[in-house]
C-alpha atoms as a PDB file:
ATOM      1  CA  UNK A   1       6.463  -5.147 -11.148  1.00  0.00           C
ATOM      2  CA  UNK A   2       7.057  -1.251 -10.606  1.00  0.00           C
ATOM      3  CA  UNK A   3       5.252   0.385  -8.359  1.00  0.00           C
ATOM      4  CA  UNK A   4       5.325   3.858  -6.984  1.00  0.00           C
ATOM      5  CA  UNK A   5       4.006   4.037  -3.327  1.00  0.00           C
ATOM      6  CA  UNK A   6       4.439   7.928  -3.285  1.00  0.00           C
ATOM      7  CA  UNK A   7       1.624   8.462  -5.190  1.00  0.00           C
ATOM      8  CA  UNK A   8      -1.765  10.034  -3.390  1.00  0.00           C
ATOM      9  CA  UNK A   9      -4.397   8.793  -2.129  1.00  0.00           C
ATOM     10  CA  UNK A  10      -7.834  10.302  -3.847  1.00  0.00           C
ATOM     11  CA  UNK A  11     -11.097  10.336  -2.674  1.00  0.00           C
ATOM     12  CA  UNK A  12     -14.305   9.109  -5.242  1.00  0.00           C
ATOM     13  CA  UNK A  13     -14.218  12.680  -7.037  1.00  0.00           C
ATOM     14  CA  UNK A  14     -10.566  12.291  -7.474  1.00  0.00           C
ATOM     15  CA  UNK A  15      -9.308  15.174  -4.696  1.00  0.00           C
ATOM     16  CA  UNK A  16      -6.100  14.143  -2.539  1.00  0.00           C
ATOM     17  CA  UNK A  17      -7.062  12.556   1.143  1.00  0.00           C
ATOM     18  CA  UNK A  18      -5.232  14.202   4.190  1.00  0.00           C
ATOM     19  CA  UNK A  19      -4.230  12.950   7.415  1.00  0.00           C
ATOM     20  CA  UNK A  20      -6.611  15.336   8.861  1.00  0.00           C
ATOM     21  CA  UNK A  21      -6.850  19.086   8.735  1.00  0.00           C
ATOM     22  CA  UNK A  22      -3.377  21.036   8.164  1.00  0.00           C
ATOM     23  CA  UNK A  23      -2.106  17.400   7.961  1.00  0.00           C
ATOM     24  CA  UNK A  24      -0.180  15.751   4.619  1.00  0.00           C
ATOM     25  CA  UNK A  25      -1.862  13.875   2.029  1.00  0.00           C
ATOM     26  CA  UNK A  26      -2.231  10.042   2.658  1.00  0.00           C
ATOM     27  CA  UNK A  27      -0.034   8.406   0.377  1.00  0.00           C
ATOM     28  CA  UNK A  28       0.571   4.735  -0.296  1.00  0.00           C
ATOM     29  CA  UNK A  29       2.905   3.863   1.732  1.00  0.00           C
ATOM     30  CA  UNK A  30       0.985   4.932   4.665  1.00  0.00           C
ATOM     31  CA  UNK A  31      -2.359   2.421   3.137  1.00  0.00           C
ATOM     32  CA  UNK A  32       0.347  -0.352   3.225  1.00  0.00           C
ATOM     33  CA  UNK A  33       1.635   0.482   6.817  1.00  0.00           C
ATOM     34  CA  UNK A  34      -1.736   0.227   7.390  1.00  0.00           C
ATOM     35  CA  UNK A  35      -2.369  -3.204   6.025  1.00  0.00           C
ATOM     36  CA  UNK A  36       0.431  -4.609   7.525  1.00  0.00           C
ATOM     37  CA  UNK A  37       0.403  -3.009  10.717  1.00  0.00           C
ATOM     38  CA  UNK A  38      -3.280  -3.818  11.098  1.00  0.00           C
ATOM     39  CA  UNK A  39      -3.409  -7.535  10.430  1.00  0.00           C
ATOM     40  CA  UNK A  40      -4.181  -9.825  13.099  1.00  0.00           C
ATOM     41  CA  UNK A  41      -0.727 -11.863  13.636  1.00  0.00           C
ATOM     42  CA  UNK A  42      -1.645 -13.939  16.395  1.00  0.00           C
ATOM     43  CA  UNK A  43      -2.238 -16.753  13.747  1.00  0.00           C
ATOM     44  CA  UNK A  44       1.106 -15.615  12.087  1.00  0.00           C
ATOM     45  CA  UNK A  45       4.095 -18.134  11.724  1.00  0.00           C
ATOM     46  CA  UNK A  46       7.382 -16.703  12.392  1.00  0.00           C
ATOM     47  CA  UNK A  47       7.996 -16.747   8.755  1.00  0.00           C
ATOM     48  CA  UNK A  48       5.054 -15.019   7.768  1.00  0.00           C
ATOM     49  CA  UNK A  49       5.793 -11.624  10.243  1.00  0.00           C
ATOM     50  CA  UNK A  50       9.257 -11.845   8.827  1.00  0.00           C
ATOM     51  CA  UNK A  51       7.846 -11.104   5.186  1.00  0.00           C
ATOM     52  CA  UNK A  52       5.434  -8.999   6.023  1.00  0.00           C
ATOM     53  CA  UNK A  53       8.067  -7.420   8.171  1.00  0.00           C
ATOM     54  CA  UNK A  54      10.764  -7.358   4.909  1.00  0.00           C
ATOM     55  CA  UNK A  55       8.180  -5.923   2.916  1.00  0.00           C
ATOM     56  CA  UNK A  56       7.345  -3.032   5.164  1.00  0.00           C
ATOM     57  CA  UNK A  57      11.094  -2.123   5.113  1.00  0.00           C
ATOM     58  CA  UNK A  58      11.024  -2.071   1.226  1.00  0.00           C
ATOM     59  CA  UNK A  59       7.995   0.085   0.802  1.00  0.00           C
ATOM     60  CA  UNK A  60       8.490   2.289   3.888  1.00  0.00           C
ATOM     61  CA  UNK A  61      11.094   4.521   1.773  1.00  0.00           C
ATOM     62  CA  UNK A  62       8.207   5.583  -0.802  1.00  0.00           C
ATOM     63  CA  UNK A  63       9.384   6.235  -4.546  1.00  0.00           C
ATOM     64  CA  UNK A  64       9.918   3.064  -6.881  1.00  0.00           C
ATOM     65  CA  UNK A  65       9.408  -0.044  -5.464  1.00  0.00           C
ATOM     66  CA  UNK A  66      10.161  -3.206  -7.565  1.00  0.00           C
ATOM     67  CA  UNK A  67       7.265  -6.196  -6.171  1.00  0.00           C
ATOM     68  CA  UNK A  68       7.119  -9.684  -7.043  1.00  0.00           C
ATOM     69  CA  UNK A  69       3.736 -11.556  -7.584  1.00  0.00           C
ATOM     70  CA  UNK A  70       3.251 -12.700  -4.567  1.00  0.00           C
ATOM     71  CA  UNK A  71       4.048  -9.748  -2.748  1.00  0.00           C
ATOM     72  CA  UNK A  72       1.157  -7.991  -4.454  1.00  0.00           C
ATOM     73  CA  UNK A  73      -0.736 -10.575  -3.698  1.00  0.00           C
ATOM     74  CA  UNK A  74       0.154 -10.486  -0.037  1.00  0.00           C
ATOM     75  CA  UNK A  75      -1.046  -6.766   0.103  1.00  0.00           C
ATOM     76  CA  UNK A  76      -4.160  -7.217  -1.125  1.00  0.00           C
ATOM     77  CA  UNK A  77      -4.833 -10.044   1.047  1.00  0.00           C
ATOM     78  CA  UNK A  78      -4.049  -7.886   3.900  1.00  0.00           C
ATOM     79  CA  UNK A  79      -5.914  -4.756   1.600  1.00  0.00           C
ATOM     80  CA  UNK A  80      -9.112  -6.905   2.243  1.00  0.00           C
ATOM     81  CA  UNK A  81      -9.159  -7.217   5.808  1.00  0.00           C
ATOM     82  CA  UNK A  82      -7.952  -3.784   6.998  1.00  0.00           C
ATOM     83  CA  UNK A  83      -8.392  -1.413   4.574  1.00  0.00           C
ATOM     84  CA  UNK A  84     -12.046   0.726   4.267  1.00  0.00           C
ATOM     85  CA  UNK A  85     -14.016   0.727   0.863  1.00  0.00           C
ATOM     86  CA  UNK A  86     -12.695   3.671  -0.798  1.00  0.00           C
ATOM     87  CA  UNK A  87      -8.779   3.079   0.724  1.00  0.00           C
ATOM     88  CA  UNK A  88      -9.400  -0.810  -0.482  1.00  0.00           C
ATOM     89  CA  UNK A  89     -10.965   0.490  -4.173  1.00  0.00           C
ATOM     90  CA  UNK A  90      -8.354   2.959  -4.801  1.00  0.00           C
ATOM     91  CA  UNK A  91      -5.360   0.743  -3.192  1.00  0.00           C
ATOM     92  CA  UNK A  92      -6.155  -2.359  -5.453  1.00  0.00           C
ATOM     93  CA  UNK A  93      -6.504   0.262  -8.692  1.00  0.00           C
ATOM     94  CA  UNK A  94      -3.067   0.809  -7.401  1.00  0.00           C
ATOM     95  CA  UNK A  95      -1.869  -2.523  -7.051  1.00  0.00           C
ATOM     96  CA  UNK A  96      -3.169  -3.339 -10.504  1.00  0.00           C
ATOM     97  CA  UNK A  97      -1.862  -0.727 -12.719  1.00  0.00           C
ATOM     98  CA  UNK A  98       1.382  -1.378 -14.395  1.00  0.00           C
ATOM     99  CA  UNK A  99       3.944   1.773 -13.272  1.00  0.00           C
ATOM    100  CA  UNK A 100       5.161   3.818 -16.404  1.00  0.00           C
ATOM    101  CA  UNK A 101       8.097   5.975 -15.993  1.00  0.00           C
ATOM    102  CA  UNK A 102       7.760   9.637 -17.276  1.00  0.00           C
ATOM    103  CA  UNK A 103       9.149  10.140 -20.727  1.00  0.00           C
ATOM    104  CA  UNK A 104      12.140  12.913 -20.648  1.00  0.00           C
END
């Protein structure tokens, strides 16, 4: 499943999010840094930091990124421990939605 992690983060009206004034836009790579860099891995088996760990690698370049099942699932396991309401809401919309390329 084909998803683009460049795309911007909006707020409820629909208006890009920055990092902070003069700063870029949030994207989605940076709400998926966030879930995986902000999950508790004290519980974590070797195993699991190692996927979480691949999967940060894969999505860390932006663009196109091709997921499996469970990796979506993954993130929004993570999504609902770490992420706020409207980065959570707008994330799992994210998640969800099917990527489309542009027609030429």
């Amino acid at each position: 499943m084909k998803r683009d992690f460049s795309v911007q983060l909006l707020d409820y009206p629909g208006n890009p999010v920055l990092k902070g004034e003069g700063k870029p836009i949030i994207t989605m790579i940076d709400l998926t840094m966030m879930c995986i860099d902000g999950s508790d891995d004290k519980d974590s088996t070797g195993l699991e930091k190692a996927r979480k760990f691949a999967l940060a690698i894969k999505v860390c370049k932006g663009g196109i990124v091709d997921l499996n099942t469970e990796e979506i699932a993954l993130l929004k396991q993570l999504a609902d421990k770490v992420l706020t309401t409207l980065c959570h809401g707008r994330y799992t919309e994210f998640l969800d939605k099917d990527f489309t390329e542009a027609k030429q």
